[in-house]
C-alpha atoms as a PDB file:
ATOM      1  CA  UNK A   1      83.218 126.839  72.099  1.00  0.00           C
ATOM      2  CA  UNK A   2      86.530 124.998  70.864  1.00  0.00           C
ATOM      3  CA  UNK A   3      90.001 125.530  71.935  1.00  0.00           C
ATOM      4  CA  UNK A   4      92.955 124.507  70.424  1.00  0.00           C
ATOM      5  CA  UNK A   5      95.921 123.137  72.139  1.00  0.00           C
ATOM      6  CA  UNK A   6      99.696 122.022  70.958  1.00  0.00           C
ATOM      7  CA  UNK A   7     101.369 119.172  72.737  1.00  0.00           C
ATOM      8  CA  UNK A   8     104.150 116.739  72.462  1.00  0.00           C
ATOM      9  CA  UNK A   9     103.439 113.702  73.810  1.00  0.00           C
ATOM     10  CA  UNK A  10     106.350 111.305  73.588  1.00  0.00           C
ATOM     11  CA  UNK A  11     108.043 113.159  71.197  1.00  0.00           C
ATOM     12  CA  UNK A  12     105.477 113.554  68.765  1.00  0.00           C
ATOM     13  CA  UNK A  13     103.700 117.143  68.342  1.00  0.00           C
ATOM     14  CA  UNK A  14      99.540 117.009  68.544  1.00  0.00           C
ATOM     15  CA  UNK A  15      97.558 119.485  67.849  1.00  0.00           C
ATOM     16  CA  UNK A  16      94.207 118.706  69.736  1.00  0.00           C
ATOM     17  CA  UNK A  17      90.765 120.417  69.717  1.00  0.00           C
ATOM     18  CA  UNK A  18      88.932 120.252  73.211  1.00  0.00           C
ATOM     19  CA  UNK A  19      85.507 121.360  73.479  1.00  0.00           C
ATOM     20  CA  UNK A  20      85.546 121.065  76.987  1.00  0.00           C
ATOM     21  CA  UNK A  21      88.239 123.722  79.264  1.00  0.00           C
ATOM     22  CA  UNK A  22      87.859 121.253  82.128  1.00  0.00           C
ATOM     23  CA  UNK A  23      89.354 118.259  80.836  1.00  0.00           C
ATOM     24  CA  UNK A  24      92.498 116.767  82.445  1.00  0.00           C
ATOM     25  CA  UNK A  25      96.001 115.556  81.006  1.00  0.00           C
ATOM     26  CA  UNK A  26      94.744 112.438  82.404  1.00  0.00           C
ATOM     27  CA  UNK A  27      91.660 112.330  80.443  1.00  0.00           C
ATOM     28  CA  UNK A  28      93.244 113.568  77.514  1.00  0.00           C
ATOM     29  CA  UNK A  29      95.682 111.012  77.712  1.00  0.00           C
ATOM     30  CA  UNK A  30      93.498 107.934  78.336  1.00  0.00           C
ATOM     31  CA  UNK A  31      90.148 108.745  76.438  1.00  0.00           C
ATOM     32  CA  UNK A  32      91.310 111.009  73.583  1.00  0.00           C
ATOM     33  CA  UNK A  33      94.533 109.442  72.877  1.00  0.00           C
ATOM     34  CA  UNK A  34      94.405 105.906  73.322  1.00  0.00           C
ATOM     35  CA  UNK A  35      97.054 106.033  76.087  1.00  0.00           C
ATOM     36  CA  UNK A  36      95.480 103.885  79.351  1.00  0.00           C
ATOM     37  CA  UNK A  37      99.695 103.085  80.781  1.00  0.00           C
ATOM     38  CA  UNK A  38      98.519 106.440  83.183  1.00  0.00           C
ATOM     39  CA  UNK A  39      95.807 105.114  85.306  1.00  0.00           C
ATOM     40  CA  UNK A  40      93.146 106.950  86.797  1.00  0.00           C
ATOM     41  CA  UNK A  41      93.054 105.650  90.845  1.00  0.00           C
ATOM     42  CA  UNK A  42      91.933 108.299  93.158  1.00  0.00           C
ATOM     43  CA  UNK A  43      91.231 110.836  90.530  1.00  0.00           C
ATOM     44  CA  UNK A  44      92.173 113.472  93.173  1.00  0.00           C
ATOM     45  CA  UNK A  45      96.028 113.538  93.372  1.00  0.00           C
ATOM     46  CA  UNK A  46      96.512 111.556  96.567  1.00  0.00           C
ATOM     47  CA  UNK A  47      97.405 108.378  94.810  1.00  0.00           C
ATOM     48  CA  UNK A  48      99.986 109.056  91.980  1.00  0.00           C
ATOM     49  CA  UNK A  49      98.947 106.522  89.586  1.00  0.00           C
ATOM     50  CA  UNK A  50      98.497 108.858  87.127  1.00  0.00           C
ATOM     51  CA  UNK A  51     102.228 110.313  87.344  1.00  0.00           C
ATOM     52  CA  UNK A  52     103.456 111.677  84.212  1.00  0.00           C
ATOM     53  CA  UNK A  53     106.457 113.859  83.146  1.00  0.00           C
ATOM     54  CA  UNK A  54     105.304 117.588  82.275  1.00  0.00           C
ATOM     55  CA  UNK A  55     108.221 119.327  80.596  1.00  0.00           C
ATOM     56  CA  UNK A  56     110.339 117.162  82.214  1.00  0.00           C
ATOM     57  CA  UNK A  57     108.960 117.899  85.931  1.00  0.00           C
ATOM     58  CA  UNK A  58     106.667 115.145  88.204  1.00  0.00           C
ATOM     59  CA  UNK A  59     103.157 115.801  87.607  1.00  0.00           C
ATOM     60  CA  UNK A  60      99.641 114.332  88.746  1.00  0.00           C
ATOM     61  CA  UNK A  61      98.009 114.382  85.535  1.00  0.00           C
ATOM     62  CA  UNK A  62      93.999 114.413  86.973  1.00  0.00           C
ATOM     63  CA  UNK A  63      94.954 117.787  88.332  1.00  0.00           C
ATOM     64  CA  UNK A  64      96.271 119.168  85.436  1.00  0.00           C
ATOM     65  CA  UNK A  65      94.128 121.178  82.914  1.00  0.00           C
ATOM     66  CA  UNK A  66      95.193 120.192  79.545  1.00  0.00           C
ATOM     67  CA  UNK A  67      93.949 123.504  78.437  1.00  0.00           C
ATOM     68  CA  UNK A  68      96.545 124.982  80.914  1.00  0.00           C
ATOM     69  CA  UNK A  69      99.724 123.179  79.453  1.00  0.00           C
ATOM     70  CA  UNK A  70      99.085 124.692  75.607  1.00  0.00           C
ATOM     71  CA  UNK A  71     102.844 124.370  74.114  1.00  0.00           C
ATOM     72  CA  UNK A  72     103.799 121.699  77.215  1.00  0.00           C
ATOM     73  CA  UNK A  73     105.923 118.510  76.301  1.00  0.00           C
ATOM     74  CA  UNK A  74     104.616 115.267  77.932  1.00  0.00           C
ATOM     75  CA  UNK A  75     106.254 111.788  78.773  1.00  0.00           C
ATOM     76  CA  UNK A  76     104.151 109.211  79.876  1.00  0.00           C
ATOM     77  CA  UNK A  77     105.007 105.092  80.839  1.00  0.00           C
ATOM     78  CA  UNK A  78     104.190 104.413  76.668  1.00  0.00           C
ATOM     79  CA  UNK A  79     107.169 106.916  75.439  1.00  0.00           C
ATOM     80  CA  UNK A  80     109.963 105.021  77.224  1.00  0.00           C
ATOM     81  CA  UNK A  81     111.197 102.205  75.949  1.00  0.00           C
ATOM     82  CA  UNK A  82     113.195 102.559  72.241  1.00  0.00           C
ATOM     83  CA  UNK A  83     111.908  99.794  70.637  1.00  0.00           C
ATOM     84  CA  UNK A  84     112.610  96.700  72.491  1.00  0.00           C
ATOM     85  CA  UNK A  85     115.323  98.321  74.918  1.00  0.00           C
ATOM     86  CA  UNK A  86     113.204  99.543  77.947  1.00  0.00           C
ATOM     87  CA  UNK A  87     114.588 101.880  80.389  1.00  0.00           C
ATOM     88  CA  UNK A  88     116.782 101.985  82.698  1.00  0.00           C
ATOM     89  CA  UNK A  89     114.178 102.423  85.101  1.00  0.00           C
ATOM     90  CA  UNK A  90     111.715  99.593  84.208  1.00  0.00           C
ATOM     91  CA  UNK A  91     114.775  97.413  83.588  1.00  0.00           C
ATOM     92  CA  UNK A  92     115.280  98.048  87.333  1.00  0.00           C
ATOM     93  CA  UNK A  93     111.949  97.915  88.229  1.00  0.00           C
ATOM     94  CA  UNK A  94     111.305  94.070  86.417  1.00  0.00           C
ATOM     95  CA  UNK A  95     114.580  93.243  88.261  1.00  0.00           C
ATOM     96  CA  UNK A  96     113.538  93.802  91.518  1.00  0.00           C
ATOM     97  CA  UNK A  97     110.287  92.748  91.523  1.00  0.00           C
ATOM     98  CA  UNK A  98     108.773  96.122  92.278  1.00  0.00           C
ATOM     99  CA  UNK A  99     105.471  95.266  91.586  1.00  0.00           C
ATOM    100  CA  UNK A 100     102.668  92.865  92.366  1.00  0.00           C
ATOM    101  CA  UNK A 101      99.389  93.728  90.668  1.00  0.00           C
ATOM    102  CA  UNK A 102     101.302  96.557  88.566  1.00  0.00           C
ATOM    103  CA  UNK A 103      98.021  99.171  88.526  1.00  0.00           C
ATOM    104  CA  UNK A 104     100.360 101.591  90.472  1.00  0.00           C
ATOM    105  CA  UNK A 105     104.047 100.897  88.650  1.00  0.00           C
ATOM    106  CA  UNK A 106     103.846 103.394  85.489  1.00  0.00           C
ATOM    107  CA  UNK A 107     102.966 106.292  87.866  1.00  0.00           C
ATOM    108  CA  UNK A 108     105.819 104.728  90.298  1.00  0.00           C
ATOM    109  CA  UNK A 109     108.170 104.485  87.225  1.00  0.00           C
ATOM    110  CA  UNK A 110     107.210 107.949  86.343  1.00  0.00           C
ATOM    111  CA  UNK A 111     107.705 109.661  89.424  1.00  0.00           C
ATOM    112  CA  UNK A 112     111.143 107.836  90.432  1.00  0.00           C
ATOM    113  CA  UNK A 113     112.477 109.002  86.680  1.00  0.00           C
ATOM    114  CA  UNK A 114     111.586 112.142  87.931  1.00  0.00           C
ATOM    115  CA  UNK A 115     112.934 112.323  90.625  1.00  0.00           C
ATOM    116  CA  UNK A 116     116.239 111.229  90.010  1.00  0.00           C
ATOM    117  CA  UNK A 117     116.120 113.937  87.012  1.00  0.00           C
ATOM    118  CA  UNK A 118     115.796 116.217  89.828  1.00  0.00           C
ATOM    119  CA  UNK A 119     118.669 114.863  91.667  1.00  0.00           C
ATOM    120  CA  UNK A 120     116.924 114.244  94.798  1.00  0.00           C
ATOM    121  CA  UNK A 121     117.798 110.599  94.959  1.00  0.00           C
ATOM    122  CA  UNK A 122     121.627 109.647  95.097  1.00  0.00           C
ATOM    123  CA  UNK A 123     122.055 106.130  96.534  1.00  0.00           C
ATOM    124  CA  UNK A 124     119.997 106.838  99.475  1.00  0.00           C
ATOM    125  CA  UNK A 125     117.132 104.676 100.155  1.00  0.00           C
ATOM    126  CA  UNK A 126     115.998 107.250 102.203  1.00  0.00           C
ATOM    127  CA  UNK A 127     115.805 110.199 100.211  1.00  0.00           C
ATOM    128  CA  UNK A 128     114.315 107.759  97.721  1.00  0.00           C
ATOM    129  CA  UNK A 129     111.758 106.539  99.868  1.00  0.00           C
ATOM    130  CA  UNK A 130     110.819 110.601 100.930  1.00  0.00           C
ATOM    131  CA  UNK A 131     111.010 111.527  97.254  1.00  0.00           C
ATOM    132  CA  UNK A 132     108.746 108.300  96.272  1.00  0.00           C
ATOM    133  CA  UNK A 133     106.022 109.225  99.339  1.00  0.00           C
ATOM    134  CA  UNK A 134     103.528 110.689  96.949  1.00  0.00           C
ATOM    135  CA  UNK A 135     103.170 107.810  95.387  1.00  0.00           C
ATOM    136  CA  UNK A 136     100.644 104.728  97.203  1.00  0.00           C
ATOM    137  CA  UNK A 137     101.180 100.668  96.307  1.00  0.00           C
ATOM    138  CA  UNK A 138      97.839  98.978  97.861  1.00  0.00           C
ATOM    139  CA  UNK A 139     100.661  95.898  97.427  1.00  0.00           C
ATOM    140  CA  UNK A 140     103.284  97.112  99.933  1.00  0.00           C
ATOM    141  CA  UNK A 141     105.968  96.760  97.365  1.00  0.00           C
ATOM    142  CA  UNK A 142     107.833  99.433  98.593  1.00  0.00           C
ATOM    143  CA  UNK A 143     111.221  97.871  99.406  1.00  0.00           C
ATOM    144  CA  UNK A 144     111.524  96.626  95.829  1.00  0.00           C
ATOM    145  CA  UNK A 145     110.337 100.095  94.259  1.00  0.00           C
ATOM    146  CA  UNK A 146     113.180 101.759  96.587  1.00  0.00           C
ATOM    147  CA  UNK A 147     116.112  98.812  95.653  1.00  0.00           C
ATOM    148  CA  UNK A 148     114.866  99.812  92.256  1.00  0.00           C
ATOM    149  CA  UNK A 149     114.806 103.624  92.016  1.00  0.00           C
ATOM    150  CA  UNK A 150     118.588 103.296  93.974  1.00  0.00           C
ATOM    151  CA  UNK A 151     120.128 101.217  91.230  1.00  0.00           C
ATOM    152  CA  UNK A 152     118.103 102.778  88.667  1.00  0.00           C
ATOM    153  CA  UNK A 153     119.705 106.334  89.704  1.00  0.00           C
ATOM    154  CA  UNK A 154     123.327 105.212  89.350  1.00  0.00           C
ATOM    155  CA  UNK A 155     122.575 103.748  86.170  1.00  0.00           C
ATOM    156  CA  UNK A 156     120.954 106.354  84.610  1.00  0.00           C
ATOM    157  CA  UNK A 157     123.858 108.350  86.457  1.00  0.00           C
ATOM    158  CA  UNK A 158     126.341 106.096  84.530  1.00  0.00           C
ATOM    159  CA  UNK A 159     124.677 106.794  81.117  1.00  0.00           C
ATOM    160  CA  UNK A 160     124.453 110.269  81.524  1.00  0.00           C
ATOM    161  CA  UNK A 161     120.630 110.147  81.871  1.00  0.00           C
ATOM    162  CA  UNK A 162     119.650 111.644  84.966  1.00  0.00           C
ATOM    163  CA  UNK A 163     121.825 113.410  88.119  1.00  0.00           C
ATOM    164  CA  UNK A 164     122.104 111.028  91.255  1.00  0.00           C
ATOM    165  CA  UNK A 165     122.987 113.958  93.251  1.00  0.00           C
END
């Protein structure tokens, strides 16, 4: 049996057939679509490496049933950057060397842009930090991920883009 499924996925509309009702966002994403930026770590939902937006919300994509989100609009780490000009996020994120073997940043990028779209993060490294906790760097880069999300929030704040309650 087939099932058909509508999605946008960074801002384009799909229309996908899936034979299989088990299959995840994640492996949607990375074996039907050709887009590997949300990595498969735990495959369990413990790591957050594979962090996407889901109609705008923080989401671990290897527990979502793509079947489940028919009509669902994604965003993942490929459907940021316009062109050349990244985001404020990643801008942040290069700037403060938030990173060190990168497997774990576009989930990290993910979740922080979600998070100040919720307007959990202000300027406070703390709330950052709490709102950031589902999200594991084997590298310890945490201090540059927070620095990052904080300046990140004020300017996407700035611009309109996000709250920074």
């Amino acid at each position: 049996m087939s099932y058909t499924i509508t999605l946008t996925i960074n801002r384009v509309p799909r229309t996908l057939e899936l034979d299989d009702p088990r299959i995840t966002l994640l492996d949607l994403l990375r074996e039907r679509l050709d887009l590997p930026g949300t990595k498969k770590g735990c495959d369990r939902g413990q790591c957050g490496a594979c962090t996407i937006l889901l109609d705008g919300r923080r989401v671990n994509a290897c527990l979502a049933l793509a079947l489940s989100h028919d009509g669902a609009e994604i965003l993942t780490i490929e459907g940021l950057a316009e062109g050349e000009a990244l985001h404020p996020m990643q801008q942040a994120f290069i700037a403060h060397d938030a990173f060190q073997c990168g497997f774990c940043t576009p989930g990290q990028i993910m979740s922080a842009i979600g998070l100040v779209g919720e307007g959990q993060t202000g300027a406070d490294p703390e709330r950052v930090r709490e709102g950031m906790s589902g999200n594991l760097c084997r590298c310890g880069a945490y201090r540059g991920i927070t620095e990052a999300v904080v300046e990140a929030a004020r300017a996407m704040a700035a611009d309109g883009q996000g709250r920074a309650a």
